[in-house]
C-alpha atoms as a PDB file:
ATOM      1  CA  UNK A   1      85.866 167.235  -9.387  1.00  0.00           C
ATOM      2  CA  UNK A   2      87.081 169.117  -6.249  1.00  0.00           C
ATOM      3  CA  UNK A   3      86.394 167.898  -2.824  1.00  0.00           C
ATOM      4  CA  UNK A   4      86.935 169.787   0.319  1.00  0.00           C
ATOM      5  CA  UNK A   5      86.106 167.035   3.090  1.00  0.00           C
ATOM      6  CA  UNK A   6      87.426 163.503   2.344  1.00  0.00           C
ATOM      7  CA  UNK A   7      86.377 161.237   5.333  1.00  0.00           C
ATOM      8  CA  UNK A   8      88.281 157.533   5.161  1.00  0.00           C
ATOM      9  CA  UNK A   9      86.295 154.813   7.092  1.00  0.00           C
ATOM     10  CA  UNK A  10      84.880 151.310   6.909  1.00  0.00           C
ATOM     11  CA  UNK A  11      83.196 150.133   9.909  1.00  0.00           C
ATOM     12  CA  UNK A  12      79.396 149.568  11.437  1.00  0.00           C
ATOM     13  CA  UNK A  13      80.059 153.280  13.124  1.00  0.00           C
ATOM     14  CA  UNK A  14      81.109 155.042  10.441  1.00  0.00           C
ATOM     15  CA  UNK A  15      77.883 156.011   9.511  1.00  0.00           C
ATOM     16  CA  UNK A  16      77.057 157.762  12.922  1.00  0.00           C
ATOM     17  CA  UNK A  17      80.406 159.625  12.339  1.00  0.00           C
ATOM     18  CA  UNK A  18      80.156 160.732   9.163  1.00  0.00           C
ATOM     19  CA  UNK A  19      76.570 162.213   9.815  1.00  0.00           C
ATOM     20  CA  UNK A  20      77.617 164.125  12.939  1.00  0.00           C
ATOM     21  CA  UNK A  21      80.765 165.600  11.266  1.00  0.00           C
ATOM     22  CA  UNK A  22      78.237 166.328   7.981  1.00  0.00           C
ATOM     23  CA  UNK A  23      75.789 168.017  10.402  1.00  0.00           C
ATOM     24  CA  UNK A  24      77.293 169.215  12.878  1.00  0.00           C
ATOM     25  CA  UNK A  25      81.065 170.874  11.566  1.00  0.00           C
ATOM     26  CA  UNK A  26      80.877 170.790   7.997  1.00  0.00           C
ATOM     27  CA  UNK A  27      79.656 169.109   5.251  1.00  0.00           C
ATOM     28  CA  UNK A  28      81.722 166.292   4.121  1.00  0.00           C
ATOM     29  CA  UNK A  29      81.656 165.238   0.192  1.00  0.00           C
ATOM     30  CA  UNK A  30      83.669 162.196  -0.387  1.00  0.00           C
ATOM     31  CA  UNK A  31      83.671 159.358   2.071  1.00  0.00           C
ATOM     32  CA  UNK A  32      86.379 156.488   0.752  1.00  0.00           C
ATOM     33  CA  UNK A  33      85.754 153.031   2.006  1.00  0.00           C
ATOM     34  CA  UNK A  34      86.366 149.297   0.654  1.00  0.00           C
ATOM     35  CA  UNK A  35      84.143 147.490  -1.021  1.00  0.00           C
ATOM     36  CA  UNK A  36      82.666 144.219   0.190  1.00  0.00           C
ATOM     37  CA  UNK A  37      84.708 141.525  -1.759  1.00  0.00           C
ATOM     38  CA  UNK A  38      87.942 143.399   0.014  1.00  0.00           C
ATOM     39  CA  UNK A  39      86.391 143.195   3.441  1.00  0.00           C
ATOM     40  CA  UNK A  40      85.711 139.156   3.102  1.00  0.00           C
ATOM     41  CA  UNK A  41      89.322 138.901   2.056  1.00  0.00           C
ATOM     42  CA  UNK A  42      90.789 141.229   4.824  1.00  0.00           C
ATOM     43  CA  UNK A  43      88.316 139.628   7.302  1.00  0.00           C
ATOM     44  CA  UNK A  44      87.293 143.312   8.740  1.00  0.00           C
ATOM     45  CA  UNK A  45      84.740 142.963  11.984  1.00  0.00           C
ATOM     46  CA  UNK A  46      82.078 145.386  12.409  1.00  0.00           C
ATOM     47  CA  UNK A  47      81.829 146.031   8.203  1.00  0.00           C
ATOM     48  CA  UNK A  48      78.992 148.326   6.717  1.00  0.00           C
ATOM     49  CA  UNK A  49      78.107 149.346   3.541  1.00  0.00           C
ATOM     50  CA  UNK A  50      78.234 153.317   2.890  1.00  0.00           C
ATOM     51  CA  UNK A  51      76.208 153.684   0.107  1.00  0.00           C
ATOM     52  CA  UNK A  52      73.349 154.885   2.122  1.00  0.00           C
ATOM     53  CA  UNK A  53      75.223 157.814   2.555  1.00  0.00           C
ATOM     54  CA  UNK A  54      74.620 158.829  -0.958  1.00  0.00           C
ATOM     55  CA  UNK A  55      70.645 158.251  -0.949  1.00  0.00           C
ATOM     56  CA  UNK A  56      70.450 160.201   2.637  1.00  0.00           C
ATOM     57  CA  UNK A  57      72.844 162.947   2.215  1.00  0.00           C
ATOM     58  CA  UNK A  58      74.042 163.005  -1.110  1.00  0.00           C
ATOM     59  CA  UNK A  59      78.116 162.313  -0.010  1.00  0.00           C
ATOM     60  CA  UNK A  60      79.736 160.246  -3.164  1.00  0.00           C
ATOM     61  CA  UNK A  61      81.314 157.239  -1.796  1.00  0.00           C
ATOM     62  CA  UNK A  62      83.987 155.864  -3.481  1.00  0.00           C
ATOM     63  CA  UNK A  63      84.373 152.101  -2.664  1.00  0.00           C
ATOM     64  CA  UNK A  64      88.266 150.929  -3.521  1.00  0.00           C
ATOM     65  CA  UNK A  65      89.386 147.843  -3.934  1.00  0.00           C
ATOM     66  CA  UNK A  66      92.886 147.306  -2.005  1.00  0.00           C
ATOM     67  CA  UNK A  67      92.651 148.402   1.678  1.00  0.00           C
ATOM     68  CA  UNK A  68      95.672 150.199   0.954  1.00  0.00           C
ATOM     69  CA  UNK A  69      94.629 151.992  -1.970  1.00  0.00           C
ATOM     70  CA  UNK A  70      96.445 151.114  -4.327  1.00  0.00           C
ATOM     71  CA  UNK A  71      93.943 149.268  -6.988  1.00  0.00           C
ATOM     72  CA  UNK A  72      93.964 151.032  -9.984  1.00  0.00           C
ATOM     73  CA  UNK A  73      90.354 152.156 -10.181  1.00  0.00           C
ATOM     74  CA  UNK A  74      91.463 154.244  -6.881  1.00  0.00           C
ATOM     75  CA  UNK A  75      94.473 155.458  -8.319  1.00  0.00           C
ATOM     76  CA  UNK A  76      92.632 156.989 -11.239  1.00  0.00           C
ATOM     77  CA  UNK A  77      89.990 158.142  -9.028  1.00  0.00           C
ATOM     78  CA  UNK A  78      92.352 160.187  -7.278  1.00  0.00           C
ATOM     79  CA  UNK A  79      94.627 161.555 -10.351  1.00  0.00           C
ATOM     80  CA  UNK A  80      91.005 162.463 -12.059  1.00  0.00           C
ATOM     81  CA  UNK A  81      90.411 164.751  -8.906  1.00  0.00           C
ATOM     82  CA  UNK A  82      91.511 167.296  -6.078  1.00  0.00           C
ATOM     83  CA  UNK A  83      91.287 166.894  -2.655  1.00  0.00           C
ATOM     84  CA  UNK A  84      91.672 169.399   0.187  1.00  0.00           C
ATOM     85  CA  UNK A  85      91.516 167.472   3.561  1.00  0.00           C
ATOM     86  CA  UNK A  86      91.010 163.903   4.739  1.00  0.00           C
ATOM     87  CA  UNK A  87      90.002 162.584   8.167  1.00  0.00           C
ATOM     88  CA  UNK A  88      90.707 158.939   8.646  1.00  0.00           C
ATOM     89  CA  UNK A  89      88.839 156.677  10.907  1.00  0.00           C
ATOM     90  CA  UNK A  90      88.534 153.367  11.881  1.00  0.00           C
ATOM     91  CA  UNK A  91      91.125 152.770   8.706  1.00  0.00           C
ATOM     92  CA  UNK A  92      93.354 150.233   9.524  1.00  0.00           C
ATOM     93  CA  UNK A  93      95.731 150.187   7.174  1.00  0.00           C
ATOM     94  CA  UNK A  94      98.552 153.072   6.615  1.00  0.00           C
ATOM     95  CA  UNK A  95      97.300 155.238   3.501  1.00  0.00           C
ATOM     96  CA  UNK A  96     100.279 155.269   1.517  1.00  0.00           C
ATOM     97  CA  UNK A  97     102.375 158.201   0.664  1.00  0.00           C
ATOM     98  CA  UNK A  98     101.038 158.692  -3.463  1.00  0.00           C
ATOM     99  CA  UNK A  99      97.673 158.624  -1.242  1.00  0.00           C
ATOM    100  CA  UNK A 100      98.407 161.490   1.164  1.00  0.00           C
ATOM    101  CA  UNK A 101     100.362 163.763  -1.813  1.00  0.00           C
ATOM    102  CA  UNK A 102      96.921 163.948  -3.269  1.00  0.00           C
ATOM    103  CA  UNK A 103      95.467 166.033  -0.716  1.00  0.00           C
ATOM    104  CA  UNK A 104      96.595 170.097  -0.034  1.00  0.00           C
ATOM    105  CA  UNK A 105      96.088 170.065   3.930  1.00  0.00           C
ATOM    106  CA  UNK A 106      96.980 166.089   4.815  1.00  0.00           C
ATOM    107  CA  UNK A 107      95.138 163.446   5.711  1.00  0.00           C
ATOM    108  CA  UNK A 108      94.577 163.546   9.948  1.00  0.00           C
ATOM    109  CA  UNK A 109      94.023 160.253  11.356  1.00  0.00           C
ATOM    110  CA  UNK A 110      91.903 159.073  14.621  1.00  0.00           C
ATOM    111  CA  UNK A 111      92.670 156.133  16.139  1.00  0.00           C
ATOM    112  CA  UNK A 112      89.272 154.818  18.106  1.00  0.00           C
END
C-alpha cells in the first residue's frame, strides 16, 4: 500500500495533532507509534493509545515494537509499502537511517 502522509508520534497530544493536520492541511493515512508493552519498558510520560484514530477517522496506525524501529514486524511493514512524507512529533528517539530511505520526500521532525 502507498501512503502519502506518515505522521510519527506517541504522546497524550498526539491525538489533537494528528486531527488538526488531518482536518485542517491534509489528510494524513499512516500514523506510526509504539505499542504499550514498549512504552512501560521505555518509561514514556504522557503515553496514549492511537487506535482511536482508526475508529474516528479511518488513519491505519501501525504500533511498532522498538522505539527505534527496528523490530522486525516494522521492518516488514515498511519493505511491504511506500511512503511519501513523514512528520515526526513528540518522537524521541532518532528514526534510523533504513527508516528515513523508505520515504521519497524525508521524514521532517518537530521538536515540542
Amino acid at each position: 500500500m502507498h501512503y502519502k502522509v506518515v505522521v510519527f508520534v506517541v504522546k497524550d497530544t498526539s491525538e489533537n495533532i494528528v486531527e488538526f493536520i488531518h482536518h485542517t492541511i491534509c489528510p494524513v493515512d499512516l500514523v506510526i507509534t509504539i505499542s504499550p508493552e514498549v512504552t512501560k519498558k521505555n518509561q514514556v510520560a504522557g503515553y496514549k493509545g492511537l487506535s482511536v484514530l482508526t475508529e474516528k477517522y479511518g488513519i491505519m496506525v501501525h504500533e511498532a515494537d522498538s522505539y527505534f524501529l527496528t523490530d522486525d514486524k516494522t521492518q516488514g511493514f515498511l519493505k511491504e509499502n511506500t511512503f511519501d512524507i513523514g512528520i515526526s512529533m513528540g518522537w524521541q528517539r532518532i528514526i534510523p537511517q533504513s527508516v528515513l530511505d523508505c520515504f521519497v520526500y524525508g521524514i521532517f521532525r518537530f521538536i515540542g
